[in-house]
PDB file of N, CA and C in Angstrom:
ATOM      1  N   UNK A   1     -28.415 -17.570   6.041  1.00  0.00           N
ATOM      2  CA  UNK A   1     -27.233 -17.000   5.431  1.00  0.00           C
ATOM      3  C   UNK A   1     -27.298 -17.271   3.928  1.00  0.00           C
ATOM      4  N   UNK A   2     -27.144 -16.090   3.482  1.00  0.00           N
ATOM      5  CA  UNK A   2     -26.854 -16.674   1.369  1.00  0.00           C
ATOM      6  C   UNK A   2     -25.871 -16.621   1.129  1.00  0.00           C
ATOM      7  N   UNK A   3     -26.386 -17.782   0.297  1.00  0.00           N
ATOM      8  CA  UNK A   3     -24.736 -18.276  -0.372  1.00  0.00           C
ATOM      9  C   UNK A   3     -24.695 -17.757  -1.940  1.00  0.00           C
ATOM     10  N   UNK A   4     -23.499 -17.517  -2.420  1.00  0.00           N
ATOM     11  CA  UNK A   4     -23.329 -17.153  -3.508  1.00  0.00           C
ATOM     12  C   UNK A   4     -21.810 -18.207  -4.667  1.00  0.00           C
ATOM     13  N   UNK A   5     -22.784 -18.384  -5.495  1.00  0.00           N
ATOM     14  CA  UNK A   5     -21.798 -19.226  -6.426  1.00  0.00           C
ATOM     15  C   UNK A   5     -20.463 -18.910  -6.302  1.00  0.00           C
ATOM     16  N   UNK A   6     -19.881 -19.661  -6.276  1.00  0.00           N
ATOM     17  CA  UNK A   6     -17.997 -19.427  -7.181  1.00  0.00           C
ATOM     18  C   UNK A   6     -17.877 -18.487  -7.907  1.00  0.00           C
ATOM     19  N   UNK A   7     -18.490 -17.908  -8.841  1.00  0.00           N
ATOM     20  CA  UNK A   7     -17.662 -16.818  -9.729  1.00  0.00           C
ATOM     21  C   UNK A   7     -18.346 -15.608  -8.900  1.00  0.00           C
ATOM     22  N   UNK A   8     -19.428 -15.360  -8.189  1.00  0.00           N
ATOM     23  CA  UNK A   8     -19.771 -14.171  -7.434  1.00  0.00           C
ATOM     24  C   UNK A   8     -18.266 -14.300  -6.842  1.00  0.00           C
ATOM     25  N   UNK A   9     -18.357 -15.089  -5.715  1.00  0.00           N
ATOM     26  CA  UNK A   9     -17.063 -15.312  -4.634  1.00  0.00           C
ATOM     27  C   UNK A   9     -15.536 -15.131  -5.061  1.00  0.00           C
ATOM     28  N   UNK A  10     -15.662 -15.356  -6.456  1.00  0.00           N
ATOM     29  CA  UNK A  10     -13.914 -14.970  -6.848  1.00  0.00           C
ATOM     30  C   UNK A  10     -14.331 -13.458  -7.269  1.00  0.00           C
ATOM     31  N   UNK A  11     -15.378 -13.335  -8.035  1.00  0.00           N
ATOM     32  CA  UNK A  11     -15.578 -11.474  -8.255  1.00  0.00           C
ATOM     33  C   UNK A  11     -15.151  -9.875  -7.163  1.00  0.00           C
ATOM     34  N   UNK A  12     -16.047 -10.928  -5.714  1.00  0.00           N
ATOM     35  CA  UNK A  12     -16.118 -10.258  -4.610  1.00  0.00           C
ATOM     36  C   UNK A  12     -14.637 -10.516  -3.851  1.00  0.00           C
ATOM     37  N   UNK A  13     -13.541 -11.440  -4.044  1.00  0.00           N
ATOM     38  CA  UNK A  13     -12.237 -11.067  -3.890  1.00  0.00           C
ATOM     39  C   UNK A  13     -11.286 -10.388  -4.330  1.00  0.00           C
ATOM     40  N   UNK A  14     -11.953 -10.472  -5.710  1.00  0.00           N
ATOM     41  CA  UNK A  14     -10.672  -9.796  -6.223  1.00  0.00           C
ATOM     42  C   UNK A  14     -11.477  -7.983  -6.345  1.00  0.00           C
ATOM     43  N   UNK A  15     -12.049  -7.447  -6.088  1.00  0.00           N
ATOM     44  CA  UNK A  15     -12.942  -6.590  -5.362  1.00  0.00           C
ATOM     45  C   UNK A  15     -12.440  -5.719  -3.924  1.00  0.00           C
ATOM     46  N   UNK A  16     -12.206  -7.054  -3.291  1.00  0.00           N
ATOM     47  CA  UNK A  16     -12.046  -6.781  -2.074  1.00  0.00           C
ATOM     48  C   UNK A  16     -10.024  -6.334  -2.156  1.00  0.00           C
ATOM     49  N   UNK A  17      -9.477  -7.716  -2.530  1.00  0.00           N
ATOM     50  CA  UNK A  17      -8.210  -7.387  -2.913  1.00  0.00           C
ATOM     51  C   UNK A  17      -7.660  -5.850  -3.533  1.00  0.00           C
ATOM     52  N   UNK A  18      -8.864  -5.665  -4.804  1.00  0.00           N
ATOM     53  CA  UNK A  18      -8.241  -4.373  -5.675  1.00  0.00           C
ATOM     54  C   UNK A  18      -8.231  -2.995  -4.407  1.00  0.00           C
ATOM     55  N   UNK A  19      -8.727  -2.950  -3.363  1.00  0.00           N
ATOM     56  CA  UNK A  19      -8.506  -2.149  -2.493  1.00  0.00           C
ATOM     57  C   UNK A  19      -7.869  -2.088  -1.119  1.00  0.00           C
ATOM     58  N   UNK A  20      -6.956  -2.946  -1.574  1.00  0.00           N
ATOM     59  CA  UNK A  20      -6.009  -3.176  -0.347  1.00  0.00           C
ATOM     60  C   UNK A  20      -4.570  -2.052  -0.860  1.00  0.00           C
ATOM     61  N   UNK A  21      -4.132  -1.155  -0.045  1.00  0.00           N
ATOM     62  CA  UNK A  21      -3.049  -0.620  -0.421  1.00  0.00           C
ATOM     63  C   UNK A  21      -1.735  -1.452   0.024  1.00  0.00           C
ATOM     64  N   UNK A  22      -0.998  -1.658  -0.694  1.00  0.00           N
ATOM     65  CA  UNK A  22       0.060  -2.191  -0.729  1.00  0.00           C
ATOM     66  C   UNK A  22       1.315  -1.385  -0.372  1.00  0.00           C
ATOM     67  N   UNK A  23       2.440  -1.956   0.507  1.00  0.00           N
ATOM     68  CA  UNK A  23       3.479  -0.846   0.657  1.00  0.00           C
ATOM     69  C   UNK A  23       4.699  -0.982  -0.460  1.00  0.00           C
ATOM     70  N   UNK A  24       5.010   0.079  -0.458  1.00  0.00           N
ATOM     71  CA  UNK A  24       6.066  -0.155  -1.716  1.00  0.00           C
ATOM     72  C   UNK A  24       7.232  -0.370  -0.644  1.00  0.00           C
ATOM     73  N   UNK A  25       8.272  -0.636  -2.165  1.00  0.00           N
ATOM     74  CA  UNK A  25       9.595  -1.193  -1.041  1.00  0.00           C
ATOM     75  C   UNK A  25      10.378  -0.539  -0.524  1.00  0.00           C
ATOM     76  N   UNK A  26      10.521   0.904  -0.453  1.00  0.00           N
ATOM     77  CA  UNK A  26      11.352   1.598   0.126  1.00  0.00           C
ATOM     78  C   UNK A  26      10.303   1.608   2.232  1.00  0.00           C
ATOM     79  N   UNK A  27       9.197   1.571   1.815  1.00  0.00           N
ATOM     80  CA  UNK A  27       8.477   1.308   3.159  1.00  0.00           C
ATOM     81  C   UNK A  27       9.001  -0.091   3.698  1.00  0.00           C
ATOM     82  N   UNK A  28       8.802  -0.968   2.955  1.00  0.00           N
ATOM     83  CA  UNK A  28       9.332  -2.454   3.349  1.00  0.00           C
ATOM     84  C   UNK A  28      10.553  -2.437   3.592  1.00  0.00           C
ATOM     85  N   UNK A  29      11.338  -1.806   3.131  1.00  0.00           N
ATOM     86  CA  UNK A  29      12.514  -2.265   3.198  1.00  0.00           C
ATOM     87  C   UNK A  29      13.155  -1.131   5.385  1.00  0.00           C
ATOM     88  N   UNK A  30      12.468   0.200   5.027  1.00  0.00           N
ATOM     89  CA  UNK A  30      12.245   0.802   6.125  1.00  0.00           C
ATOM     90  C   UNK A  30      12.065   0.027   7.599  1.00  0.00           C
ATOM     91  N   UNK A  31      10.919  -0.356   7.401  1.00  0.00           N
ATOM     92  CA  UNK A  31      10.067  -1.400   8.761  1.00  0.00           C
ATOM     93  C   UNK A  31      11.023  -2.385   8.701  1.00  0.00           C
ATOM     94  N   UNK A  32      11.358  -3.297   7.867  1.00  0.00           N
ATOM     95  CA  UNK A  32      12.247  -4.431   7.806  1.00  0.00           C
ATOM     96  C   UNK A  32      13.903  -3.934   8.858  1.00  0.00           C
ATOM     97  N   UNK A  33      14.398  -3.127   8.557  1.00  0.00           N
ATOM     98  CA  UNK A  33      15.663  -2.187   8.858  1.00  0.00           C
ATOM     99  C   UNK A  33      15.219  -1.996  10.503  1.00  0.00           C
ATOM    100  N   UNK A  34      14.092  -0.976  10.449  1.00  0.00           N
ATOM    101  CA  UNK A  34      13.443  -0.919  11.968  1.00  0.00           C
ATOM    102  C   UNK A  34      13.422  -2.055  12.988  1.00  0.00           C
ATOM    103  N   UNK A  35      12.964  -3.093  12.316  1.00  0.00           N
ATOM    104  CA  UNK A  35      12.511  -4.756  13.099  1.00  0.00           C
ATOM    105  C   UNK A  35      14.016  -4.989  13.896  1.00  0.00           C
ATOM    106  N   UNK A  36      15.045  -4.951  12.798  1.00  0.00           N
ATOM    107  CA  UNK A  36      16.616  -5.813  12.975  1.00  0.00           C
ATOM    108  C   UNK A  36      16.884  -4.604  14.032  1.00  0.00           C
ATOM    109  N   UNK A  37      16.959  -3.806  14.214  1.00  0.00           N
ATOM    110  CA  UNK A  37      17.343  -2.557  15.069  1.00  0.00           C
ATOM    111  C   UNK A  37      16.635  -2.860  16.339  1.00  0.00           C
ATOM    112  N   UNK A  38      15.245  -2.804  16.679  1.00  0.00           N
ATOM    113  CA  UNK A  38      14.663  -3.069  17.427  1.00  0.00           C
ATOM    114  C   UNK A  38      15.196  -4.689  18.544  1.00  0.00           C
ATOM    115  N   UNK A  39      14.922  -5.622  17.354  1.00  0.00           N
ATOM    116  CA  UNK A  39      15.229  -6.502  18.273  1.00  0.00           C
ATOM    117  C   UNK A  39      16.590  -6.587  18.701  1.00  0.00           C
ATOM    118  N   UNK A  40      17.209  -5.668  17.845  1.00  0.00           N
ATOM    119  CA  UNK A  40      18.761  -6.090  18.768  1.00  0.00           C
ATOM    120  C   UNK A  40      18.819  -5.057  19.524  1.00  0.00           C
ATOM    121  N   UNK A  41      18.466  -4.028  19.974  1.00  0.00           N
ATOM    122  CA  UNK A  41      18.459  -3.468  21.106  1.00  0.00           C
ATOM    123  C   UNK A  41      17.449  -4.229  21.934  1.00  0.00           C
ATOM    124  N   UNK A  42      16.487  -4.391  21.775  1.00  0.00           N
ATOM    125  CA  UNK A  42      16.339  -5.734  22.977  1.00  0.00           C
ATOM    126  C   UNK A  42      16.997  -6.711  23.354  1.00  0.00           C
ATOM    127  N   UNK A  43      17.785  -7.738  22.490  1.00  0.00           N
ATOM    128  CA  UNK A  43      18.692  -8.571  23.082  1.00  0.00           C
ATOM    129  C   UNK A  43      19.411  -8.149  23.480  1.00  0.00           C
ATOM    130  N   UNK A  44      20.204  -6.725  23.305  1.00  0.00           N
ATOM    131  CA  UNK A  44      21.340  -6.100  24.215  1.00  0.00           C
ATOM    132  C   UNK A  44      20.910  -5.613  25.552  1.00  0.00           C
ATOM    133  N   UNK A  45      19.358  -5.300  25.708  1.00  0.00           N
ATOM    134  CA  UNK A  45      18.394  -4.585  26.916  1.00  0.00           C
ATOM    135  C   UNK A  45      18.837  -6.230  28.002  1.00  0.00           C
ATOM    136  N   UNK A  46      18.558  -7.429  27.519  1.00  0.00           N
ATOM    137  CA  UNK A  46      18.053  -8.550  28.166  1.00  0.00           C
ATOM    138  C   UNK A  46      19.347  -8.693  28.124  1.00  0.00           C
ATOM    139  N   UNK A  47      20.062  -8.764  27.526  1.00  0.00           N
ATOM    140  CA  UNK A  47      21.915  -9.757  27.990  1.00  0.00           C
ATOM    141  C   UNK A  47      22.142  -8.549  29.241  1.00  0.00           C
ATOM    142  N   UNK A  48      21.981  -7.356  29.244  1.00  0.00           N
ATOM    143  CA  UNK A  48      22.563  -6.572  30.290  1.00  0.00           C
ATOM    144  C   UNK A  48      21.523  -6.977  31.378  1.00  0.00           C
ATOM    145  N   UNK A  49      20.232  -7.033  31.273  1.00  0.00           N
ATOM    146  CA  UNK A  49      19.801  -7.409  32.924  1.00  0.00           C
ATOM    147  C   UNK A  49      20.330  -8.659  32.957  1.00  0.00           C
ATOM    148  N   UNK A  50      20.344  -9.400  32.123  1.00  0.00           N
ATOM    149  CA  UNK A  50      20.756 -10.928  32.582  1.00  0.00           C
ATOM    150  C   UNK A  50      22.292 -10.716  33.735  1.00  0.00           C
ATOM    151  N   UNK A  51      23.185 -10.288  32.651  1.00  0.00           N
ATOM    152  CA  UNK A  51      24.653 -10.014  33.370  1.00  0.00           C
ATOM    153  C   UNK A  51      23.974  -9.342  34.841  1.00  0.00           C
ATOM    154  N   UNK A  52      23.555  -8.375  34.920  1.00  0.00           N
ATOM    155  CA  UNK A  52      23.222  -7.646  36.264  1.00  0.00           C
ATOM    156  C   UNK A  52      22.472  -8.161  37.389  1.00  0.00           C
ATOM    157  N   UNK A  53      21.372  -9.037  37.122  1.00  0.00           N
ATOM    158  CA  UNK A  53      21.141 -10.611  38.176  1.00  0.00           C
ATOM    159  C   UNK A  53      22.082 -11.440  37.978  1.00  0.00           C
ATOM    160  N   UNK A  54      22.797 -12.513  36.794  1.00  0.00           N
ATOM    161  CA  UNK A  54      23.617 -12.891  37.573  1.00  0.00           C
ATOM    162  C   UNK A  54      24.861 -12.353  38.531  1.00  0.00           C
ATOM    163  N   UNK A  55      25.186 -10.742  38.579  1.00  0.00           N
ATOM    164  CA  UNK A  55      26.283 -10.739  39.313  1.00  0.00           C
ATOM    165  C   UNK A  55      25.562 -10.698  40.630  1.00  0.00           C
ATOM    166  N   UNK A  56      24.470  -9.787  40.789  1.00  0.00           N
ATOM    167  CA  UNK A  56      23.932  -9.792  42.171  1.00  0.00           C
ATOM    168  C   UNK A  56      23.753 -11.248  42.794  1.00  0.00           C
ATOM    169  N   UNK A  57      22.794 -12.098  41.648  1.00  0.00           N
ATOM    170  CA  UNK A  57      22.854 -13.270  42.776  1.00  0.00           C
ATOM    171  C   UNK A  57      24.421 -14.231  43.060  1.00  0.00           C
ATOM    172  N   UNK A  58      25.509 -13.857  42.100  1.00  0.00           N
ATOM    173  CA  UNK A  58      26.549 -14.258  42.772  1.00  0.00           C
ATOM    174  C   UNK A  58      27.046 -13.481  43.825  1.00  0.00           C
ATOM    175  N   UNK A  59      26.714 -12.436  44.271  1.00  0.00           N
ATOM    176  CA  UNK A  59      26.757 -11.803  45.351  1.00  0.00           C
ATOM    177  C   UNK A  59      26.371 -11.930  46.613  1.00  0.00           C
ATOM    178  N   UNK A  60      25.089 -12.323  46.213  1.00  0.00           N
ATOM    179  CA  UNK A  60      24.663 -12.884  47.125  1.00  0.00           C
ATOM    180  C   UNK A  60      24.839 -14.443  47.392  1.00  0.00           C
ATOM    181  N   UNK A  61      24.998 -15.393  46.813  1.00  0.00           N
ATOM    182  CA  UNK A  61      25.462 -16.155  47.030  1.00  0.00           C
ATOM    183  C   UNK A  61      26.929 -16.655  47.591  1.00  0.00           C
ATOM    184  N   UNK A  62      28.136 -16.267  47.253  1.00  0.00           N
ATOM    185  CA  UNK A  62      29.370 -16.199  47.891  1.00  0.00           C
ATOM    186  C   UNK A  62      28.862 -15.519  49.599  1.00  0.00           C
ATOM    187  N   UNK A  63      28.229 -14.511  49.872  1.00  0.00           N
ATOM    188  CA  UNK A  63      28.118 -14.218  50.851  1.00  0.00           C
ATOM    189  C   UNK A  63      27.593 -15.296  51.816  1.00  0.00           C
ATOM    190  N   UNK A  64      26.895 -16.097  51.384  1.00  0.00           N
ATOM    191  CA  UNK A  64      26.388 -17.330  51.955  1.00  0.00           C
ATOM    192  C   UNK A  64      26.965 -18.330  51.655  1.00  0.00           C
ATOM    193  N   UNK A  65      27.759 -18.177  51.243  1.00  0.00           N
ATOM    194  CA  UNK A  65      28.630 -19.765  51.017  1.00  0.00           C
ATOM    195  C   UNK A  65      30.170 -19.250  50.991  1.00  0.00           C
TER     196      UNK A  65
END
């Protein structure tokens, strides 16, 4: 394997870096908005099955007790 000095290695990052596209913030701010939406319709998905096993298994349970 070759190795290459320190200033090759910072050359070839910032190289590598200068071609990374970056999102601007109306994208960030988009996906960010999306995330909070998302997961709270999942916690509302999971509190409703939750409520809906516990009533069944209190259903089933009173029936047996």
């Amino acid at each position: 394997m070759a190795t290459t000095n320190p200033l090759q290695f910072i050359q070839q990052v910032r190289a590598e870096v200068a071609k990374v596209v970056w999102p601007t913030r109306r994208e960030v701010m988009l996906t960010t908005v999306m995330v909070f939406i998302l997961a709270a319709l999942t916690a509302i998905f999971f509190a409703i099955v939750d409520i809906l096993i516990r009533g069944g298994l209190q259903v089933v349970l009173d029936m047996f007790g």
